[in-house]
Protein backbone atom coordinates (compact mmCIF):
# COMPACT_ATOMS: atom_id res chain seq x y z
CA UNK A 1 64.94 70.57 87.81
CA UNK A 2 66.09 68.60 84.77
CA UNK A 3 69.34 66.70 84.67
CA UNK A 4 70.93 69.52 82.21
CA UNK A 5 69.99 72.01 84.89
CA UNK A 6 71.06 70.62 87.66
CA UNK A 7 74.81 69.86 85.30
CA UNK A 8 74.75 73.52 84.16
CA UNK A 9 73.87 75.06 87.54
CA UNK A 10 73.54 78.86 87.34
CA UNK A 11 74.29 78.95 83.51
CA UNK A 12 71.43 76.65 82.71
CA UNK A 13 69.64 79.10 81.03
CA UNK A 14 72.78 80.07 78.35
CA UNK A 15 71.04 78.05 74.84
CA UNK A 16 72.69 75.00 73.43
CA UNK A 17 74.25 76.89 70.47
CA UNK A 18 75.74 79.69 72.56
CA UNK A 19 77.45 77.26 74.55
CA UNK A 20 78.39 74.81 71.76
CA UNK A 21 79.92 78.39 70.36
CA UNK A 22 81.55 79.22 73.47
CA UNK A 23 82.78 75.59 73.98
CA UNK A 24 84.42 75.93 70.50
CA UNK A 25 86.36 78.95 71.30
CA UNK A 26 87.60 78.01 74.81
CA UNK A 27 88.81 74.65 72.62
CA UNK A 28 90.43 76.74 70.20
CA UNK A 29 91.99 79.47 72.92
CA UNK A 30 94.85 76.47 73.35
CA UNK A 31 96.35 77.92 70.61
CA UNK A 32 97.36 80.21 73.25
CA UNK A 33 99.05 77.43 75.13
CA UNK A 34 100.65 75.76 72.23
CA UNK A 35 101.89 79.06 70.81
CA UNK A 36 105.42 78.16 70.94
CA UNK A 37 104.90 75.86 67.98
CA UNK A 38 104.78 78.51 65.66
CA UNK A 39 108.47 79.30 65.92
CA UNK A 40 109.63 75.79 66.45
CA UNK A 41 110.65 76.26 62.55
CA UNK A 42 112.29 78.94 62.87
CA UNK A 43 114.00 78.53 66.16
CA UNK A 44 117.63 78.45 64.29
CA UNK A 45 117.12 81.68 62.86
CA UNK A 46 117.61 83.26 66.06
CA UNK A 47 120.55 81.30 66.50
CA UNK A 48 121.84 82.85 63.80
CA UNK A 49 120.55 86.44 64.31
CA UNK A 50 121.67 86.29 67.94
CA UNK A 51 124.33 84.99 70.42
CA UNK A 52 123.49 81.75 72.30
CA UNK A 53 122.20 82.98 75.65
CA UNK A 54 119.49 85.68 73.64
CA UNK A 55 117.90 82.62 71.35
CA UNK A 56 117.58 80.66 74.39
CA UNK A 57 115.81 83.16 76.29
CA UNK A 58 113.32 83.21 73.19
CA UNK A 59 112.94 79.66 72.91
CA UNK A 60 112.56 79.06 76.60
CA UNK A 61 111.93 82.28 78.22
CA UNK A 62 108.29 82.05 77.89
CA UNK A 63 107.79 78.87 79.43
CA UNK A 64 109.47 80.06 83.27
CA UNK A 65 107.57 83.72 82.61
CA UNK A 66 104.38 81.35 82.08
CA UNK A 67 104.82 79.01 85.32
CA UNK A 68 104.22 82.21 87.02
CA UNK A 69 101.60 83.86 85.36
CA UNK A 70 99.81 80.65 85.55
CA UNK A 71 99.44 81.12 89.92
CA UNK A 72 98.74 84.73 89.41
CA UNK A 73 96.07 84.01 86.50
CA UNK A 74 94.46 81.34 89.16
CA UNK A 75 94.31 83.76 91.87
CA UNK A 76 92.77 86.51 89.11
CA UNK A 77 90.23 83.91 88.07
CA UNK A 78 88.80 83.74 91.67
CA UNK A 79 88.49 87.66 92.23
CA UNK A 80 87.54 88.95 89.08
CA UNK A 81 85.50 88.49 86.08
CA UNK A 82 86.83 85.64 84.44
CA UNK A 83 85.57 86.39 80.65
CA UNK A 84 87.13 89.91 81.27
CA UNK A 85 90.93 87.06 82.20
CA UNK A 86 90.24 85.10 79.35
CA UNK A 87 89.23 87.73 76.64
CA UNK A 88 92.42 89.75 78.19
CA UNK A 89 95.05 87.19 78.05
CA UNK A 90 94.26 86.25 74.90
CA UNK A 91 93.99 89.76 73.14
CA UNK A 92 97.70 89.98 74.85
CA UNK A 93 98.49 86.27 72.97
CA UNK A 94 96.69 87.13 69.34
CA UNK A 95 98.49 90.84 69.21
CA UNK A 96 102.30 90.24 70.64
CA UNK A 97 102.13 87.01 68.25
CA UNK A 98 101.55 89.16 65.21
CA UNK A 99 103.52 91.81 66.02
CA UNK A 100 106.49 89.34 67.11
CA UNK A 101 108.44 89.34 64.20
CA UNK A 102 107.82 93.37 63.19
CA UNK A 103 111.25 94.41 64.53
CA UNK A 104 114.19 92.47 64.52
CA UNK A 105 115.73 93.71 67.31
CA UNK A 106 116.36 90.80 70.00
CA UNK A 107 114.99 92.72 72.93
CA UNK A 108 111.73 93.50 71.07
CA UNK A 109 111.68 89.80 70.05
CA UNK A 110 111.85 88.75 73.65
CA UNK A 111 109.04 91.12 74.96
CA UNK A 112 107.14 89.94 72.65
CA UNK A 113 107.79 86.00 73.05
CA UNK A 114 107.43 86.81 76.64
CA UNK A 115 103.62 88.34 76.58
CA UNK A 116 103.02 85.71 73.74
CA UNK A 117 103.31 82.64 75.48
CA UNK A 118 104.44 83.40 78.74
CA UNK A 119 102.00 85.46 79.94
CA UNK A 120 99.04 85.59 77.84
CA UNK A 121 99.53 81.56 78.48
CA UNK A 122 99.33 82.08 82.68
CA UNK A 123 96.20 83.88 82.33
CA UNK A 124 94.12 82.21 79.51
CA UNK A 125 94.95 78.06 80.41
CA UNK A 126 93.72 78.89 84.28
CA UNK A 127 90.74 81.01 83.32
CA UNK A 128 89.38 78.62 80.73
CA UNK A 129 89.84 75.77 82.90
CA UNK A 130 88.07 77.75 85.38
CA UNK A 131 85.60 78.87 83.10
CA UNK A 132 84.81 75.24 82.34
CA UNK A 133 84.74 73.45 86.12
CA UNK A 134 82.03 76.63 86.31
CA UNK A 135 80.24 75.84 83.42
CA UNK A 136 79.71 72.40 84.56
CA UNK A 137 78.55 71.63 88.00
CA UNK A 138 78.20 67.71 87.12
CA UNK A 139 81.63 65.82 87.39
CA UNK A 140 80.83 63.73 84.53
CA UNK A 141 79.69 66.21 82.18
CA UNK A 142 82.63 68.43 83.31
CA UNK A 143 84.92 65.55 82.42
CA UNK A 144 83.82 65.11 79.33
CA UNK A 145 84.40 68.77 78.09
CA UNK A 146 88.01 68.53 79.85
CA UNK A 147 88.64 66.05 77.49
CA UNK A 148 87.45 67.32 74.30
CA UNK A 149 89.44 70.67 75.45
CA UNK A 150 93.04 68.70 75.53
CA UNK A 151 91.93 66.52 72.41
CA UNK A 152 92.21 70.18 70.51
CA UNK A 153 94.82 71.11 72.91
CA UNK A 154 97.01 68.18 71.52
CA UNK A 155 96.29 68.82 67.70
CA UNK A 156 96.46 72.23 67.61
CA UNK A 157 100.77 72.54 68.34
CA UNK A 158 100.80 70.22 65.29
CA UNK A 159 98.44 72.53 63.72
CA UNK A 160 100.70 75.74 64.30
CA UNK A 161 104.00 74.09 63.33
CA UNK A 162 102.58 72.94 60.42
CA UNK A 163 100.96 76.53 59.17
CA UNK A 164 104.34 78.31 60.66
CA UNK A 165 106.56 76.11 58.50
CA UNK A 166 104.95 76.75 55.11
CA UNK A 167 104.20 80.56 55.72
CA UNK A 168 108.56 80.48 57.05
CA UNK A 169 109.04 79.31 52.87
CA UNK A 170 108.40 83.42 52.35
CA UNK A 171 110.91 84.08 55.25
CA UNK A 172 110.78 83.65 59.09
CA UNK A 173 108.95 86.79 59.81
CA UNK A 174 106.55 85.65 57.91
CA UNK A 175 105.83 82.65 60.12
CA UNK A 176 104.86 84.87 62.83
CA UNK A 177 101.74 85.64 60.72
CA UNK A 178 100.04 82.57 61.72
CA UNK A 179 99.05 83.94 64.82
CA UNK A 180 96.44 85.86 62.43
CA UNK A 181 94.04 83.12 63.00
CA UNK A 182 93.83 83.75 66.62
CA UNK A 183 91.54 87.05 65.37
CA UNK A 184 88.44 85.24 65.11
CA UNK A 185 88.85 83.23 68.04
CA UNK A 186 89.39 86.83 70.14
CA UNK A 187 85.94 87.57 68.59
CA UNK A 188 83.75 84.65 69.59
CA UNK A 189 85.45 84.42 73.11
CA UNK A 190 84.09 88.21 73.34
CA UNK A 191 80.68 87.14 71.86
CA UNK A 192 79.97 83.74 73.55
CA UNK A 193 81.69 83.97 76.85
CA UNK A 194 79.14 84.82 79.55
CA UNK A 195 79.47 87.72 82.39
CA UNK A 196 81.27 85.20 85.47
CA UNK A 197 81.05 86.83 88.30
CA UNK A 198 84.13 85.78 90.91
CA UNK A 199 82.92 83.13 93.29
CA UNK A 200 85.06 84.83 96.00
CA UNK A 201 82.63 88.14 95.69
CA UNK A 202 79.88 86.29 95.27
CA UNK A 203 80.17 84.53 98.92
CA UNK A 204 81.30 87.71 100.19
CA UNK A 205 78.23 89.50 99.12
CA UNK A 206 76.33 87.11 100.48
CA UNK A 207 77.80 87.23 103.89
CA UNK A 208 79.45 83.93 103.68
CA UNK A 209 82.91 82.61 104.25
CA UNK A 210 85.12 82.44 100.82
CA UNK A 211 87.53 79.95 100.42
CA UNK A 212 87.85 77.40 103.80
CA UNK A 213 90.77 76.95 106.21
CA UNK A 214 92.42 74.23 105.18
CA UNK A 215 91.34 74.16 101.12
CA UNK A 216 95.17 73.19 99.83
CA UNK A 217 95.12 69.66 101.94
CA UNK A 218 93.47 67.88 99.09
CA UNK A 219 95.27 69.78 96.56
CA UNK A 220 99.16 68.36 97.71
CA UNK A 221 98.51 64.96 97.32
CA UNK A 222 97.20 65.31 93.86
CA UNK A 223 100.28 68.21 92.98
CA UNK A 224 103.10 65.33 94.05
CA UNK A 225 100.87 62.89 91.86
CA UNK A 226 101.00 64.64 89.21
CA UNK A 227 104.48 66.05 89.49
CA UNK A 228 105.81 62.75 89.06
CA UNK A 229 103.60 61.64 86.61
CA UNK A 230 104.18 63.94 84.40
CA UNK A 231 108.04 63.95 84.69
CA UNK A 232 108.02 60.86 82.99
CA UNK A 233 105.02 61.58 80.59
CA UNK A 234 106.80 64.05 79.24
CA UNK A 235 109.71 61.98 79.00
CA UNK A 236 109.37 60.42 75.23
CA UNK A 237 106.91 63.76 73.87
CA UNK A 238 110.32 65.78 74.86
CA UNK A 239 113.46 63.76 74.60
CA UNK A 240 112.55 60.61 72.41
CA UNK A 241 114.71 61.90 70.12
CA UNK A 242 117.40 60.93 72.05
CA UNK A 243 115.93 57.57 72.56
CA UNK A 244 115.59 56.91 69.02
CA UNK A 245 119.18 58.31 68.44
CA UNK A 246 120.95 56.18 70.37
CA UNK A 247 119.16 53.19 70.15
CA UNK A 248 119.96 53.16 66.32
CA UNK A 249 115.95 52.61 65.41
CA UNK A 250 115.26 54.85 62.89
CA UNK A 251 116.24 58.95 61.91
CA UNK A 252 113.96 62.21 61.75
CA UNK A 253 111.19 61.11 60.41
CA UNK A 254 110.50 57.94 62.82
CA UNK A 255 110.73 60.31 65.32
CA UNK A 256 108.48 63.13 63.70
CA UNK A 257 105.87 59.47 63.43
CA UNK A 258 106.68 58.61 66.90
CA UNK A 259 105.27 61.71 67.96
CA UNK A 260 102.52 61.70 65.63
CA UNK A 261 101.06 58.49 66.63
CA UNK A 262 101.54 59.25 70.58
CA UNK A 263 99.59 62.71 69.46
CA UNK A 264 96.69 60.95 67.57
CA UNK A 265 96.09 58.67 70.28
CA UNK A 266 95.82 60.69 72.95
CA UNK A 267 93.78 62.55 71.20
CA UNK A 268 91.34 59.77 70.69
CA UNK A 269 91.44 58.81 74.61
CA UNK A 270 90.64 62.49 75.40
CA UNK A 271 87.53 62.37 73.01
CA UNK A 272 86.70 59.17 75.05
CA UNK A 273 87.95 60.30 78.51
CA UNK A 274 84.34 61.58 79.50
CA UNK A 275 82.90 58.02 79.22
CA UNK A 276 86.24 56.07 81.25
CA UNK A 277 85.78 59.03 83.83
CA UNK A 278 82.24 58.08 83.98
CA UNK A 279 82.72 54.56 84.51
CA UNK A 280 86.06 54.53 86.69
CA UNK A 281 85.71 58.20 88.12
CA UNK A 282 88.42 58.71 90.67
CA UNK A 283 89.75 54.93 90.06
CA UNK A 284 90.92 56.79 86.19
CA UNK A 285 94.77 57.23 87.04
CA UNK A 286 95.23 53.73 88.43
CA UNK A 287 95.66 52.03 85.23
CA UNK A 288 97.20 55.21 83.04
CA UNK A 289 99.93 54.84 85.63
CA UNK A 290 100.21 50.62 85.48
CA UNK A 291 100.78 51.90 81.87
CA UNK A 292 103.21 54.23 81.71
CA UNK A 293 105.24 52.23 83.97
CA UNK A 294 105.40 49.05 82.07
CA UNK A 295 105.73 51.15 78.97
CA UNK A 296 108.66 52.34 80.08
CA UNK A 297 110.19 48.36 80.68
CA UNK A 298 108.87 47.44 77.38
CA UNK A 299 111.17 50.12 75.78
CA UNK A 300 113.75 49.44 77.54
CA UNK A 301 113.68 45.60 77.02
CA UNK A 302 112.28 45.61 73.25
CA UNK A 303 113.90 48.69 71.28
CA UNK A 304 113.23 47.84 68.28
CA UNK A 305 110.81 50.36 65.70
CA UNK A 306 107.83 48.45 65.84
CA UNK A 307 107.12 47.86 69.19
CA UNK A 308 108.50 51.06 70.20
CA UNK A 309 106.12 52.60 67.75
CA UNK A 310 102.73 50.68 69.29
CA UNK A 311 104.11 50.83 72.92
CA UNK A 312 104.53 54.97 72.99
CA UNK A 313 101.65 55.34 71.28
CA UNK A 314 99.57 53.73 73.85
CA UNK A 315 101.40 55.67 76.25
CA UNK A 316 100.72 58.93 74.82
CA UNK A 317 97.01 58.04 75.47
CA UNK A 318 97.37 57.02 78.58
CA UNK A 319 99.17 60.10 79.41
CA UNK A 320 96.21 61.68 77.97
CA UNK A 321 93.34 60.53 80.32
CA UNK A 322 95.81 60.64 83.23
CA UNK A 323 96.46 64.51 82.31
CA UNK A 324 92.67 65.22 81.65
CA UNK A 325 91.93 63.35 85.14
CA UNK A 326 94.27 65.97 87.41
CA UNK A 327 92.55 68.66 86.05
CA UNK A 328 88.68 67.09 86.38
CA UNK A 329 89.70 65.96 90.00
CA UNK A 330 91.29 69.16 91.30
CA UNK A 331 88.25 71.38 90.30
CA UNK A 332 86.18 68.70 92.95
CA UNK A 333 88.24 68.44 95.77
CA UNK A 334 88.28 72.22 95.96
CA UNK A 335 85.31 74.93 96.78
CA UNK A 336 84.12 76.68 93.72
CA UNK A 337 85.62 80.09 95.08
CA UNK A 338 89.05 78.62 95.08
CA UNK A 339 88.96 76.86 91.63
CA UNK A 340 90.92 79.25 89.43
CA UNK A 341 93.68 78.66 92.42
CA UNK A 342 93.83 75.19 92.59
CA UNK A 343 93.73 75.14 88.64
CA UNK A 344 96.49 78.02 88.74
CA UNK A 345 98.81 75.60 91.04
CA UNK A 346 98.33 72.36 88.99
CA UNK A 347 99.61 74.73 85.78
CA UNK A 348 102.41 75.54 87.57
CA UNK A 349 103.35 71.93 88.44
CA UNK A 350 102.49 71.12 84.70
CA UNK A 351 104.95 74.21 83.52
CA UNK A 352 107.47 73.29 86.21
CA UNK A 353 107.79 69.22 85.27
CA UNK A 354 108.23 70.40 81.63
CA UNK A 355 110.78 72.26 82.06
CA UNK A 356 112.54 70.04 84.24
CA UNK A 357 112.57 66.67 82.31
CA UNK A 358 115.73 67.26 80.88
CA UNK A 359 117.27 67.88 84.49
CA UNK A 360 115.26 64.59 85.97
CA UNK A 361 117.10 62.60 83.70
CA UNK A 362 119.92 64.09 84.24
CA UNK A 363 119.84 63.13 87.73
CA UNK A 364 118.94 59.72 87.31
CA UNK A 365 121.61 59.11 84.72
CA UNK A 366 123.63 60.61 87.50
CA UNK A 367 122.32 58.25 89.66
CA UNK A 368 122.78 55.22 87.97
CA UNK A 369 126.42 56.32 86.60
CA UNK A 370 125.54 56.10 83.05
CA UNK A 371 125.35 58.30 79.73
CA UNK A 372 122.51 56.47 78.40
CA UNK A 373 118.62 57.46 78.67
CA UNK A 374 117.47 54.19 77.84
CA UNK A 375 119.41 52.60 80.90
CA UNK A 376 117.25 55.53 82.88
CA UNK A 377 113.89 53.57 82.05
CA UNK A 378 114.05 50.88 84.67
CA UNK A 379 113.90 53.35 87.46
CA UNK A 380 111.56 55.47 85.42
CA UNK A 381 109.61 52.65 85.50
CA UNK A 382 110.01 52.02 89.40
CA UNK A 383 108.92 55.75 90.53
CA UNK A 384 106.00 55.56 88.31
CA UNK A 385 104.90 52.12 90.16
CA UNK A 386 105.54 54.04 93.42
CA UNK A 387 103.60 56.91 92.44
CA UNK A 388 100.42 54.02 91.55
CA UNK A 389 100.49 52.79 94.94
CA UNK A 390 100.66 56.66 95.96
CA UNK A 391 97.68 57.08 93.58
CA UNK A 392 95.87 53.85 95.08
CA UNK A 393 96.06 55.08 98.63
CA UNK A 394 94.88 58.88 97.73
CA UNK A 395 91.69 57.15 96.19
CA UNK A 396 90.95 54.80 99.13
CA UNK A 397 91.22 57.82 101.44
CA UNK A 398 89.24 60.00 98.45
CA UNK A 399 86.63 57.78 98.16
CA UNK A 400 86.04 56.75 102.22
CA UNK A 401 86.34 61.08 102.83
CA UNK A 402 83.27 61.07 100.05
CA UNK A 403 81.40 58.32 101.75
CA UNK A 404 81.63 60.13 105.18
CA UNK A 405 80.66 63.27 103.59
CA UNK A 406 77.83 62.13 102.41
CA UNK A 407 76.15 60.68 105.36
């Protein structure tokens, strides 16, 4: 068997421009999980359509609906057909994001949001990241289309925003029309996705057990790693606003370039994650994390625009491989019919740590008596060297379980 085979598994036989097709629409279905972009420019509108409590519910709403779609749409992808998930959840996305602006009624509004990105999300991010760790039996090649799937991923909210914003110039409704371009990505999921059988039914029709006792052990260790990784990833993409606002370092548009440069960056360490997995494989978070954390002491100690500028940018792709590196790892430490669970609970942590960086520093400004989120980095920057040494002693016992497995 050649080496593509043996990468490909099952699907080996699928040719090389099917799958380059199908790869292309899985990259593009992340329009699905960026969808909220699309109304970031005309989130005050509803502000001023609607009381407080009913715009917030639109803005956020999705995201908590989405956190638990994203379990159920792991458990779906190991019981059912998961082209039928993916095709499904995004027909929901591409037809409640047209028709989101028809009516301006605010409980129509929120239905729609709801099934939009909360959960057409659930079910599309955990079946096309299951779709992929079945694709792509070798770890290496499998890590390589992870990361060319969050390179898109990361341009495509920019993407959205940027479409939504000009289309808004007619009026706000009219923003709601960029979801048009979803059509022909519906279409060549439909086309180029292949018949995927559940794993789960396959092992049962074969007499076999499905998924082992005992299958979430790996998974915890790498949930709490990423938990608290992505707290403080998500710190500057979220709140460096806030950062830049009170440090007195620049106004609107250093922030809209702060976030531009921590966006094209990690875009570029995504395109190159396949070859640092390939080299450091599951040694990759070790020095993302060193990163991070003496990121976050730089920008404490030095806030001034430059170096805040070059310091969060490497940051943001550091953040990048680390993120692409949860979701290679916890398709391997997991059986193949308990994938689209595994991949369902690390969504969840990824919704959940989202919505709760606000609150996290909150607490540690709590903590450390203070009103200031700069004065929080210090001890962002201690947790995130705690969570290293946490990552260093899950791959020593990672790599010595592999080493007894394989003898």
């Amino acid at each position: 068997m050649s080496n593509t085979q043996e990468a490909l598994g099952k699907y080996s036989q699928i040719s090389g421009a099917r799958r380059t097709l199908m790869m292309v629409a899985l990259c593009l279905s992340t329009m699905c999980t960026m969808g909220d972009f699309v109304i970031v420019p005309i989130t005050a509108k509803f502000y001023e359509l609607f009381d407080e409590m009913v715009a917030n519910l639109i803005a956020t709403g999705p995201a908590l609906i989405g956190i638990v779609f994203c379990y159920i749409g792991g458990r779906l992808a190991d019981k059912v057909n998961k082209k039928i998930q993916m095709v499904v959840g995004f027909a929901i996305f591409t037809f409640s994001g047209i028709l989101g602006g028809l009516f301006v009624n605010s409980a129509y509004i929120i239905l729609m949001r709801l099934l939009c990105t909360g959960v057409a999300w659930g079910l599309t991010c955990t079946a096309a990241m299951a779709i992929i760790a079945e694709m792509y039996v070798d770890e290496t090649r499998r890590s390589k289309v992870i990361g060319w799937y969050n390179m898109v991923m990361s341009l495509m909210g920019a993407v959205l925003s940027l479409i939504a914003g000009n289309l808004a110039l007619n009026g706000w409704q009219s923003a709601f029309k960029t979801y048009l371009i979803a059509i022909p990505v519906l279409i060549m999921l439909v086309l180029f996705l292949p018949n995927m059988a559940p794993a789960a039914a396959a092992s049962e029709q074969k007499g076999t057990d499905s998924a082992s006792k005992g299958w979430l052990k790996p998974v915890i260790p790498l949930l709490i790693l990423f938990v608290l990784s992505a707290l403080a990833g998500y710190i500057m993409s979220y709140l460096c606003a806030l950062y830049v606002t009170e440090t007195g370092i620049g106004n609107e548009a250093f922030i809209g370039t702060l976030t531009t440069a921590a966006t094209i960056l990690s875009c570029l360490c995504n395109a190159a994650y396949g070859a640092i997995y390939g080299k450091l494989k599951a040694k990759t978070p070790i020095p993302c994390m060193v990163i991070i954390a003496v990121s976050f002491l730089l920008l404490f100690l030095f806030p001034v625009k430059t170096p805040v500028l070059i310091v969060n940018s490497i940051m943001g792709g550091a953040w990048g491989i680390l993120y692409s590196f949860f979701y290679t790892q916890i398709t391997i430490v997991v059986l193949e019919d308990v994938q689209g669970t595994a991949i369902g609970l690390l969504n969840v942590a990824n919704g959940a740590a989202g919505f709760a960086v606000s609150y996290y520093i909150s607490v540690l400004k709590f903590l450390l008596h203070t009103d200031s989120i700069r004065a929080t980095f210090p001890l962002v920057a201690i947790i995130m060297a705690a969570t290293t040494v946490g990552a260093v002693i899950y791959v020593a016992k990672y790599t010595a379980s592999k080493k007894k497995s394989a003898q």
